[in-house]
PDB file of N, CA and C in Angstrom:
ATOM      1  N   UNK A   1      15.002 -35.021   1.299  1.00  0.00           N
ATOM      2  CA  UNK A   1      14.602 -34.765   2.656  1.00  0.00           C
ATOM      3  C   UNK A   1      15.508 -35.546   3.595  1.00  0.00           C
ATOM      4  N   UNK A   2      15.981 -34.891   4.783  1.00  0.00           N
ATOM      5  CA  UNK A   2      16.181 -35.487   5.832  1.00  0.00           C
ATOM      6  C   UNK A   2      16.090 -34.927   7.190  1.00  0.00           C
ATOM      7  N   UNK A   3      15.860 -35.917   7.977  1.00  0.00           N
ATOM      8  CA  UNK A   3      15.266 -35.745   9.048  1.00  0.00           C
ATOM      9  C   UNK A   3      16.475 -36.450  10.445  1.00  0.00           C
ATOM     10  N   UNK A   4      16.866 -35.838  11.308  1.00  0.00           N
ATOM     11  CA  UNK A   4      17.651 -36.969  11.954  1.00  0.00           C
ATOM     12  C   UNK A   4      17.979 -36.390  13.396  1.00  0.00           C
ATOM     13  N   UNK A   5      18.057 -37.175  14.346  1.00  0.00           N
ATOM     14  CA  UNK A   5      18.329 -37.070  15.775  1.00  0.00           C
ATOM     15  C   UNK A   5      19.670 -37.552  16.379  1.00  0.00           C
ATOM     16  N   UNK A   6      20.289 -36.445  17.061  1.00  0.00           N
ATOM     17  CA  UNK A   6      21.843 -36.807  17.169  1.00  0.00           C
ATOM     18  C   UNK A   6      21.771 -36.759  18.596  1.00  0.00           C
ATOM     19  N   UNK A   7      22.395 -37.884  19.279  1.00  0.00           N
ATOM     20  CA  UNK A   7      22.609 -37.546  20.477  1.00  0.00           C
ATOM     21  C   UNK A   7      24.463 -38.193  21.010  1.00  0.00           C
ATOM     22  N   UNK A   8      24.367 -37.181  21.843  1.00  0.00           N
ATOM     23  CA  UNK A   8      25.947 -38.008  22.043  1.00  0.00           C
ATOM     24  C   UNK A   8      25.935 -37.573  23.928  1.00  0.00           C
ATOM     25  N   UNK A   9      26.741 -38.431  25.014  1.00  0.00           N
ATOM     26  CA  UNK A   9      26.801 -38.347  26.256  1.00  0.00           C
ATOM     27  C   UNK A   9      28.035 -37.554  26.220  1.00  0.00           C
ATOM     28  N   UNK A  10      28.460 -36.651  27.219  1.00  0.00           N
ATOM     29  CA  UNK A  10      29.510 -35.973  27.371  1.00  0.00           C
ATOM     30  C   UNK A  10      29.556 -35.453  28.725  1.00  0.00           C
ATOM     31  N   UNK A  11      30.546 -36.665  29.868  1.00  0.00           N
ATOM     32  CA  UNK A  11      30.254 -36.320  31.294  1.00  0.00           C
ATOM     33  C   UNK A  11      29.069 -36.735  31.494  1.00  0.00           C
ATOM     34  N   UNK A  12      28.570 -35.893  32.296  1.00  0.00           N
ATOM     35  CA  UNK A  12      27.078 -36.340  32.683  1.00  0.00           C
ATOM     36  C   UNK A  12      25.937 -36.108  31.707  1.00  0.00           C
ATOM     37  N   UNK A  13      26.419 -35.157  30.749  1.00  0.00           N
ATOM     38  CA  UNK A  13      25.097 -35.013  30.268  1.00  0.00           C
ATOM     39  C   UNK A  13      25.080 -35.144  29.007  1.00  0.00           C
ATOM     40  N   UNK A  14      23.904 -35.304  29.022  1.00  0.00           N
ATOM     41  CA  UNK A  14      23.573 -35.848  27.583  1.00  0.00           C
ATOM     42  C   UNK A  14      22.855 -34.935  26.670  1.00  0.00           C
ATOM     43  N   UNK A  15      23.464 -34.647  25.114  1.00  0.00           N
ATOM     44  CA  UNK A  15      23.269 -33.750  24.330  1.00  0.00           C
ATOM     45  C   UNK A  15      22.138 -34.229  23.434  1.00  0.00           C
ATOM     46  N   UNK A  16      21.209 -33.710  22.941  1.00  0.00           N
ATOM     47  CA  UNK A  16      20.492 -33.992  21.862  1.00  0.00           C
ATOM     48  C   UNK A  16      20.128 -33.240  20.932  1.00  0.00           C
ATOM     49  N   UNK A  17      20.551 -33.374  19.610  1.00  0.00           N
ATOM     50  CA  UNK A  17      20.471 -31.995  18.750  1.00  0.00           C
ATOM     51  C   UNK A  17      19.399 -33.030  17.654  1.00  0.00           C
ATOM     52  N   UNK A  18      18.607 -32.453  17.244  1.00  0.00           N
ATOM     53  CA  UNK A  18      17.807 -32.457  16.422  1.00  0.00           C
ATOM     54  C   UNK A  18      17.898 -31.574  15.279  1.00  0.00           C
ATOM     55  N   UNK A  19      17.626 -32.164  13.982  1.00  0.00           N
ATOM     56  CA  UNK A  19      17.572 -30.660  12.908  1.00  0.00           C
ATOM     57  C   UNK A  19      16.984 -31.688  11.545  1.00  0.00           C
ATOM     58  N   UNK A  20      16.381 -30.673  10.640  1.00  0.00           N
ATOM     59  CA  UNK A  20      16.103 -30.669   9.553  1.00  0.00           C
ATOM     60  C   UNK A  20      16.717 -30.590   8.443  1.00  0.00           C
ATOM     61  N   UNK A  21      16.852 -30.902   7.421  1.00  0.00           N
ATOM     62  CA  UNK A  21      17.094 -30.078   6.152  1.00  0.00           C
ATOM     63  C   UNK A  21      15.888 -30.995   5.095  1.00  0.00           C
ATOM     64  N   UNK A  22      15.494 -29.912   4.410  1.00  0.00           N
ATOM     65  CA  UNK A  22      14.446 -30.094   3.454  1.00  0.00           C
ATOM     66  C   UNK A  22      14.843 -29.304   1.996  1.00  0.00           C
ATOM     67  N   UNK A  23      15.097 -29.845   1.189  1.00  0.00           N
ATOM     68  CA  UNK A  23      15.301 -29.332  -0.351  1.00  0.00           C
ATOM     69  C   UNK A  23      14.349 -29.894  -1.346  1.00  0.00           C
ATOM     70  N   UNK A  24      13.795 -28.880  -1.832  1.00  0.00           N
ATOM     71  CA  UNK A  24      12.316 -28.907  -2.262  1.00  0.00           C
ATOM     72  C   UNK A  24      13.116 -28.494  -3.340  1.00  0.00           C
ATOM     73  N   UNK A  25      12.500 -29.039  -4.922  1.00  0.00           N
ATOM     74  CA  UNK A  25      12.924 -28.300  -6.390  1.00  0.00           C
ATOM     75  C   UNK A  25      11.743 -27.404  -6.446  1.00  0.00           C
ATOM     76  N   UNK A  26      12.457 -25.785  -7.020  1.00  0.00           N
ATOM     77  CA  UNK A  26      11.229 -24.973  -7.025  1.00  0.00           C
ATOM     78  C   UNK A  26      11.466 -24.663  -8.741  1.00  0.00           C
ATOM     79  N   UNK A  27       9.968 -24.908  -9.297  1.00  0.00           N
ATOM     80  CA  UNK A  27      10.180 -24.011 -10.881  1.00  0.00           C
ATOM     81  C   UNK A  27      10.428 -22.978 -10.895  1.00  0.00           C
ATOM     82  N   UNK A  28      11.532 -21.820 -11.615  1.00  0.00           N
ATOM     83  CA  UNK A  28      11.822 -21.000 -11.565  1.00  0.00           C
ATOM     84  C   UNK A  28      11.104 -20.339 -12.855  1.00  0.00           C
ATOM     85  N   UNK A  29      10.826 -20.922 -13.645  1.00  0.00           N
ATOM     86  CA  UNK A  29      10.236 -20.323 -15.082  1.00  0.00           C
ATOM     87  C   UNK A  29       9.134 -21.473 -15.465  1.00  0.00           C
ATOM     88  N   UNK A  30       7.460 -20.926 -15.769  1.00  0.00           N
ATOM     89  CA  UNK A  30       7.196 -22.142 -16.510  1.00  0.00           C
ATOM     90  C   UNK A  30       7.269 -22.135 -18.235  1.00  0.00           C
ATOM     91  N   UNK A  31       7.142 -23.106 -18.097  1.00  0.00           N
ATOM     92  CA  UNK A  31       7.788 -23.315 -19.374  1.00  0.00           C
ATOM     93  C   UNK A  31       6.467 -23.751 -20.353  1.00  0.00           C
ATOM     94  N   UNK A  32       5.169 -23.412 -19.527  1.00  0.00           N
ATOM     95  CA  UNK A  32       4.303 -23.607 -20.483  1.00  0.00           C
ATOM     96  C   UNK A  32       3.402 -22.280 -21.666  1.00  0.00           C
ATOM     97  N   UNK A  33       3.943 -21.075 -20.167  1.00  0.00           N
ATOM     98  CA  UNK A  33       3.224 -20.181 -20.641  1.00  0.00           C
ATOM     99  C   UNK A  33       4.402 -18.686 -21.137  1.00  0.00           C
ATOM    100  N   UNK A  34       3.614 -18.694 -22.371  1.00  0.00           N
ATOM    101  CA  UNK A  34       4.325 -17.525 -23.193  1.00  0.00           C
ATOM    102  C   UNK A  34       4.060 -16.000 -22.682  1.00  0.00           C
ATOM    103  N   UNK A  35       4.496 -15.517 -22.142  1.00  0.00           N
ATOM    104  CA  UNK A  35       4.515 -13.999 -21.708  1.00  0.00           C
ATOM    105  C   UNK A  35       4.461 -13.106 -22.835  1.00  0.00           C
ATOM    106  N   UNK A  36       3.710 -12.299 -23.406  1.00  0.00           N
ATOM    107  CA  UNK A  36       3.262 -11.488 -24.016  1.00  0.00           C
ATOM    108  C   UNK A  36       3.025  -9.950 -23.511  1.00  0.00           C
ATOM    109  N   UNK A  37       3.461  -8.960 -24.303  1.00  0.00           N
ATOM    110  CA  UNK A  37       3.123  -7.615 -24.009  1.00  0.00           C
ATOM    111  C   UNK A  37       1.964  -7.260 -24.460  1.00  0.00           C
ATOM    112  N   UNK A  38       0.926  -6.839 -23.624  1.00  0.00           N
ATOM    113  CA  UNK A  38      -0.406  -6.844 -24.448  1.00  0.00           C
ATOM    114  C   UNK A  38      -0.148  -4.822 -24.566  1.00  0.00           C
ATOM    115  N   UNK A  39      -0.373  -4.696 -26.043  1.00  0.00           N
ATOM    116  CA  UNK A  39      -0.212  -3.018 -26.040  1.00  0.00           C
ATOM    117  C   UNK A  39      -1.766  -3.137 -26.936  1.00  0.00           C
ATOM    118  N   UNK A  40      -2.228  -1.896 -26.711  1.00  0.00           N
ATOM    119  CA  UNK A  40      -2.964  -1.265 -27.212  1.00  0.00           C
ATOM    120  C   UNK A  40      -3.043   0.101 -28.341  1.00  0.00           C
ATOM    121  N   UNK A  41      -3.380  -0.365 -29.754  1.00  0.00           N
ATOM    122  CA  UNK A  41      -3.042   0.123 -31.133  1.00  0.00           C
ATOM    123  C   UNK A  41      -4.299   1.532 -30.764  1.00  0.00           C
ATOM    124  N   UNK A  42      -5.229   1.665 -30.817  1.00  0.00           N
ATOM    125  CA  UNK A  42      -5.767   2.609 -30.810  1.00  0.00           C
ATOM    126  C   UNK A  42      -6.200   3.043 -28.937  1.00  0.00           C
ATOM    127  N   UNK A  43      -6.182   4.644 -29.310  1.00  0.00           N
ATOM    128  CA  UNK A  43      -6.845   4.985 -27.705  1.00  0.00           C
ATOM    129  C   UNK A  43      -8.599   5.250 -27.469  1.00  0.00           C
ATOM    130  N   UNK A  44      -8.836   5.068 -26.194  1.00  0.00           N
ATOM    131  CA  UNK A  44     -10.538   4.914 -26.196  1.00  0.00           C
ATOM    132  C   UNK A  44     -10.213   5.303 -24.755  1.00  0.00           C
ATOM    133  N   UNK A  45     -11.472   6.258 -24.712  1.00  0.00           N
ATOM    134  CA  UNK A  45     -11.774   6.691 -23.395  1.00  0.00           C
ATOM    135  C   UNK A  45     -12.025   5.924 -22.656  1.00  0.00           C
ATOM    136  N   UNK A  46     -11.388   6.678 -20.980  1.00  0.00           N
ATOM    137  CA  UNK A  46     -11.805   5.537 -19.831  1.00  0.00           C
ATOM    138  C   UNK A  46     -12.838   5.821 -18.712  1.00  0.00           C
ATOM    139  N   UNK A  47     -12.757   7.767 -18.819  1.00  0.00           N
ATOM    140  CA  UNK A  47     -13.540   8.285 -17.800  1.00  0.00           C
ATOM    141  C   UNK A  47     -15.035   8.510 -18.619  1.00  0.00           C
ATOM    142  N   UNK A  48     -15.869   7.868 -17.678  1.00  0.00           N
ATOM    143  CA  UNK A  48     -16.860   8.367 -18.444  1.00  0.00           C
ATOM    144  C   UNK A  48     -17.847   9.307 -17.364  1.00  0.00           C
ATOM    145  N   UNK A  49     -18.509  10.287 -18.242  1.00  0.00           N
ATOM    146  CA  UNK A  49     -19.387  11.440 -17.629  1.00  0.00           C
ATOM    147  C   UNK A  49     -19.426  11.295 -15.961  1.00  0.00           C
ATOM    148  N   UNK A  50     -19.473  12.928 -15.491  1.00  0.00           N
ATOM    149  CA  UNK A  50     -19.805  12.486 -13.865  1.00  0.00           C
ATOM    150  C   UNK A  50     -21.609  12.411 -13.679  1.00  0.00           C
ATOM    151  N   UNK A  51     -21.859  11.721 -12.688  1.00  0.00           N
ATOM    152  CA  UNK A  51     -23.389  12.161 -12.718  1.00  0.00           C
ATOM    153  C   UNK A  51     -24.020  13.561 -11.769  1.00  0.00           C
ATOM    154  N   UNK A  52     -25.124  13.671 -11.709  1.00  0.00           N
ATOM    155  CA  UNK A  52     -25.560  15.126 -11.041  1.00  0.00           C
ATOM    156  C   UNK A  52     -24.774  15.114  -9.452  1.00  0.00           C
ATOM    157  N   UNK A  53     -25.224  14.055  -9.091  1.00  0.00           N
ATOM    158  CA  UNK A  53     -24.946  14.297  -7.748  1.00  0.00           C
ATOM    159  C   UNK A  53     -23.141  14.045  -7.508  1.00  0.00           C
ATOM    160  N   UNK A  54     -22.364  13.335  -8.206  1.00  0.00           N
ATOM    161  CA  UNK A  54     -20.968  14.138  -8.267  1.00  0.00           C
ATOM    162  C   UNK A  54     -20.765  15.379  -8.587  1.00  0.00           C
ATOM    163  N   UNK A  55     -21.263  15.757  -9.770  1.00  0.00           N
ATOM    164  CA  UNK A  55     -20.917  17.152 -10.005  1.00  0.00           C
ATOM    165  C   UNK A  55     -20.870  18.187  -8.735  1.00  0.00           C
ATOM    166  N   UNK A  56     -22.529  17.614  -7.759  1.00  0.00           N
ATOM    167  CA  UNK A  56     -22.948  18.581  -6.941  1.00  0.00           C
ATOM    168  C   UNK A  56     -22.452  18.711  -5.837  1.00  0.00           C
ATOM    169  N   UNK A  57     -21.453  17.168  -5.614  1.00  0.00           N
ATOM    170  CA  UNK A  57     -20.490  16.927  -4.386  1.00  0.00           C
ATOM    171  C   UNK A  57     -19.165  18.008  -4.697  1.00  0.00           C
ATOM    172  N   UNK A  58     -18.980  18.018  -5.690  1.00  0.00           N
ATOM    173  CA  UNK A  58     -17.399  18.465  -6.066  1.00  0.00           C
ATOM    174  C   UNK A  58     -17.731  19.986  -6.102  1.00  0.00           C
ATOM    175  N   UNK A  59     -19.279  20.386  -6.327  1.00  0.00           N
ATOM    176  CA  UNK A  59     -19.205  22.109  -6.051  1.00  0.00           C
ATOM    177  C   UNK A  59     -19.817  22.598  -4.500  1.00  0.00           C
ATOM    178  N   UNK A  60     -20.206  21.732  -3.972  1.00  0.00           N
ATOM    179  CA  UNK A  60     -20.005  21.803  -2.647  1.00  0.00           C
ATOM    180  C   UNK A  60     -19.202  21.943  -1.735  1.00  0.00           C
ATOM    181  N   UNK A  61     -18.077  21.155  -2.425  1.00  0.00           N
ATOM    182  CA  UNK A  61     -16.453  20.837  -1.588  1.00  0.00           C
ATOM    183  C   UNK A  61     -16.173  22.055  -2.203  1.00  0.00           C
ATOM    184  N   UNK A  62     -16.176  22.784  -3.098  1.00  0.00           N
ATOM    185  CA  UNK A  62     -15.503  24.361  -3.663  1.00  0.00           C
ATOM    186  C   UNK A  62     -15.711  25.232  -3.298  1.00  0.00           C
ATOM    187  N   UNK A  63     -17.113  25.185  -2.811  1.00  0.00           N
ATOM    188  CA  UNK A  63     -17.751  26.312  -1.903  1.00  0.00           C
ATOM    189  C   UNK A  63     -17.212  25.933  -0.347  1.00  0.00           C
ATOM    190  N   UNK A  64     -17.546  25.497   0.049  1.00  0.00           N
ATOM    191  CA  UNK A  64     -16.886  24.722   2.004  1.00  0.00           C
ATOM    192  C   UNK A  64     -15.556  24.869   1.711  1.00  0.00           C
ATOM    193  N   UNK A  65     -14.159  24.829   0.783  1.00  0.00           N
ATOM    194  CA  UNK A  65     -12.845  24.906   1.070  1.00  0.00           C
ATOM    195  C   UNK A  65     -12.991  26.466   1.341  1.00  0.00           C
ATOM    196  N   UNK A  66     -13.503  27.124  -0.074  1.00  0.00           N
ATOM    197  CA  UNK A  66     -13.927  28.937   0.608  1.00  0.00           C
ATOM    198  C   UNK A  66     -13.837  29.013   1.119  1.00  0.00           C
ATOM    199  N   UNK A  67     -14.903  28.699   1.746  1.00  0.00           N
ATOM    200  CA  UNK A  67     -15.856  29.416   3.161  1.00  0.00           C
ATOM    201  C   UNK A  67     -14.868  29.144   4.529  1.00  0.00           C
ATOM    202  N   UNK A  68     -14.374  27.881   4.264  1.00  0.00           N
ATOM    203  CA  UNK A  68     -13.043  27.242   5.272  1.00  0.00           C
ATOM    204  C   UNK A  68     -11.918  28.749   5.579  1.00  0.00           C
ATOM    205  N   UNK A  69     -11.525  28.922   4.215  1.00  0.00           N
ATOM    206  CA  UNK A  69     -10.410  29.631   3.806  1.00  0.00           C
ATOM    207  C   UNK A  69     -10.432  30.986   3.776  1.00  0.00           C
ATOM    208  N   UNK A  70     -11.542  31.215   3.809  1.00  0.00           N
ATOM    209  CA  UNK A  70     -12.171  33.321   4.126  1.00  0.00           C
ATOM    210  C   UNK A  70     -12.070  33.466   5.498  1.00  0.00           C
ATOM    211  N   UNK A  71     -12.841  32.216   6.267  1.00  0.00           N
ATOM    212  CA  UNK A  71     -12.734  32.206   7.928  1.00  0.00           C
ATOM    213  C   UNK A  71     -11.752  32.151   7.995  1.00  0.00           C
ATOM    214  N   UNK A  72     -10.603  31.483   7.861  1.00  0.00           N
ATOM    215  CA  UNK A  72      -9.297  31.422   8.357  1.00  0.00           C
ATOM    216  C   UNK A  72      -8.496  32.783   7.778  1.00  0.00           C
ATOM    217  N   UNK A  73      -8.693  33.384   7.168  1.00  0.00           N
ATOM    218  CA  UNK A  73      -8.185  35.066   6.659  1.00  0.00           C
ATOM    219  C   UNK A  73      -8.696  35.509   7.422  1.00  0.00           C
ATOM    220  N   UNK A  74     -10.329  35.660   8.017  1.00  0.00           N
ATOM    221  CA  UNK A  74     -10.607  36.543   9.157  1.00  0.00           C
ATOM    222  C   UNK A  74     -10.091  36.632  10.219  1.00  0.00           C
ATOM    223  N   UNK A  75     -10.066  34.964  10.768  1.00  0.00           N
ATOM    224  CA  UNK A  75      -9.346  34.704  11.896  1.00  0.00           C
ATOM    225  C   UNK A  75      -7.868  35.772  12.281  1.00  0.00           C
ATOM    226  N   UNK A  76      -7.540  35.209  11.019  1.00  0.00           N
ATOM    227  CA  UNK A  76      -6.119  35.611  11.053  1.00  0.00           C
ATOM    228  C   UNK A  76      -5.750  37.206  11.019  1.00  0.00           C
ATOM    229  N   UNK A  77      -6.509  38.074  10.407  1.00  0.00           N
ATOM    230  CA  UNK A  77      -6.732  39.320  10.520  1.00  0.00           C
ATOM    231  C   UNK A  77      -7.418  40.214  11.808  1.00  0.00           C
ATOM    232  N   UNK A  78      -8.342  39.550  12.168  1.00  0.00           N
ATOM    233  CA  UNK A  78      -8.465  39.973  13.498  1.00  0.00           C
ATOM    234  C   UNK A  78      -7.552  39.475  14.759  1.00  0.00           C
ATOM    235  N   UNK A  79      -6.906  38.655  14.577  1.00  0.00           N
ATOM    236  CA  UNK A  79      -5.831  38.355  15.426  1.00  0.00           C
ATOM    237  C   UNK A  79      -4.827  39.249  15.685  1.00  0.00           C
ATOM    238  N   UNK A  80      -3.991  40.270  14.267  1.00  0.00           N
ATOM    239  CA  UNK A  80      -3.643  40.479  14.005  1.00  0.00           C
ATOM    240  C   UNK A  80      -3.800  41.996  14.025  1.00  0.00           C
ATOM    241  N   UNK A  81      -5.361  42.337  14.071  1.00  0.00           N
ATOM    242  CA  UNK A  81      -5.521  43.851  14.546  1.00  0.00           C
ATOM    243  C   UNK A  81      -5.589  43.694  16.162  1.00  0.00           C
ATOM    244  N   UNK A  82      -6.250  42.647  16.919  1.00  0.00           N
ATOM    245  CA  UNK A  82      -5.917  42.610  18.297  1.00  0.00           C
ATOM    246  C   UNK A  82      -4.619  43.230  18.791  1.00  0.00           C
ATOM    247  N   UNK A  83      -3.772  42.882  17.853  1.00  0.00           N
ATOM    248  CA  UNK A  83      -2.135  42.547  18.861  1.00  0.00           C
ATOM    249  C   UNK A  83      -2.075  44.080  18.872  1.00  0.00           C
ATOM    250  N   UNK A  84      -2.120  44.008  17.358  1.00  0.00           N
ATOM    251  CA  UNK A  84      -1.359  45.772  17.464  1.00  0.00           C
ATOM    252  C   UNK A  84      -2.048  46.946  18.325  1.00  0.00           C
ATOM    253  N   UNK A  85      -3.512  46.744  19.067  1.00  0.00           N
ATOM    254  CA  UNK A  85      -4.237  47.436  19.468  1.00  0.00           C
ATOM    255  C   UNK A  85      -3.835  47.330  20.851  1.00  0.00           C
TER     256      UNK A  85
END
């Protein structure tokens, strides 16, 4: 570590520079702990079953993208007989 205050007069005025330097040792590797690949010899399921009320969310959202997506064909079809009329 050091720490230090410089000043010097020059003409009238007077300079003061201040500054730091700090050198810290950083561990780059420890050296206590062994790094290991942890693999896995056999496979085992991770998802397990949905319950009712997921199931009933996810056929809800299937029906509403439809229903989204038929309206927007209508839309788009009656738009489309407008013009030409």
């Amino acid at each position: 570590m050091h720490d230090s205050i410089f000043q010097f007069l020059k003409a009238d005025t007077m300079y003061i520079e201040r500054w730091h330097k700090e050198y810290i040792e950083r561990k780059i590797h420890d050296t206590l702990y062994i790094e290991r690949a942890d693999t896995l010899r056999l496979p085992y399921p991770v998802e397990k079953p949905l319950t009712y009320w997921q199931k009933s969310y996810i056929s809800i959202g299937k029906v509403s993208l439809g229903v989204w997506a038929g309206l927007l064909i209508a839309i788009l079809v009656y738009f489309i007989i407008k013009r030409k009329l």
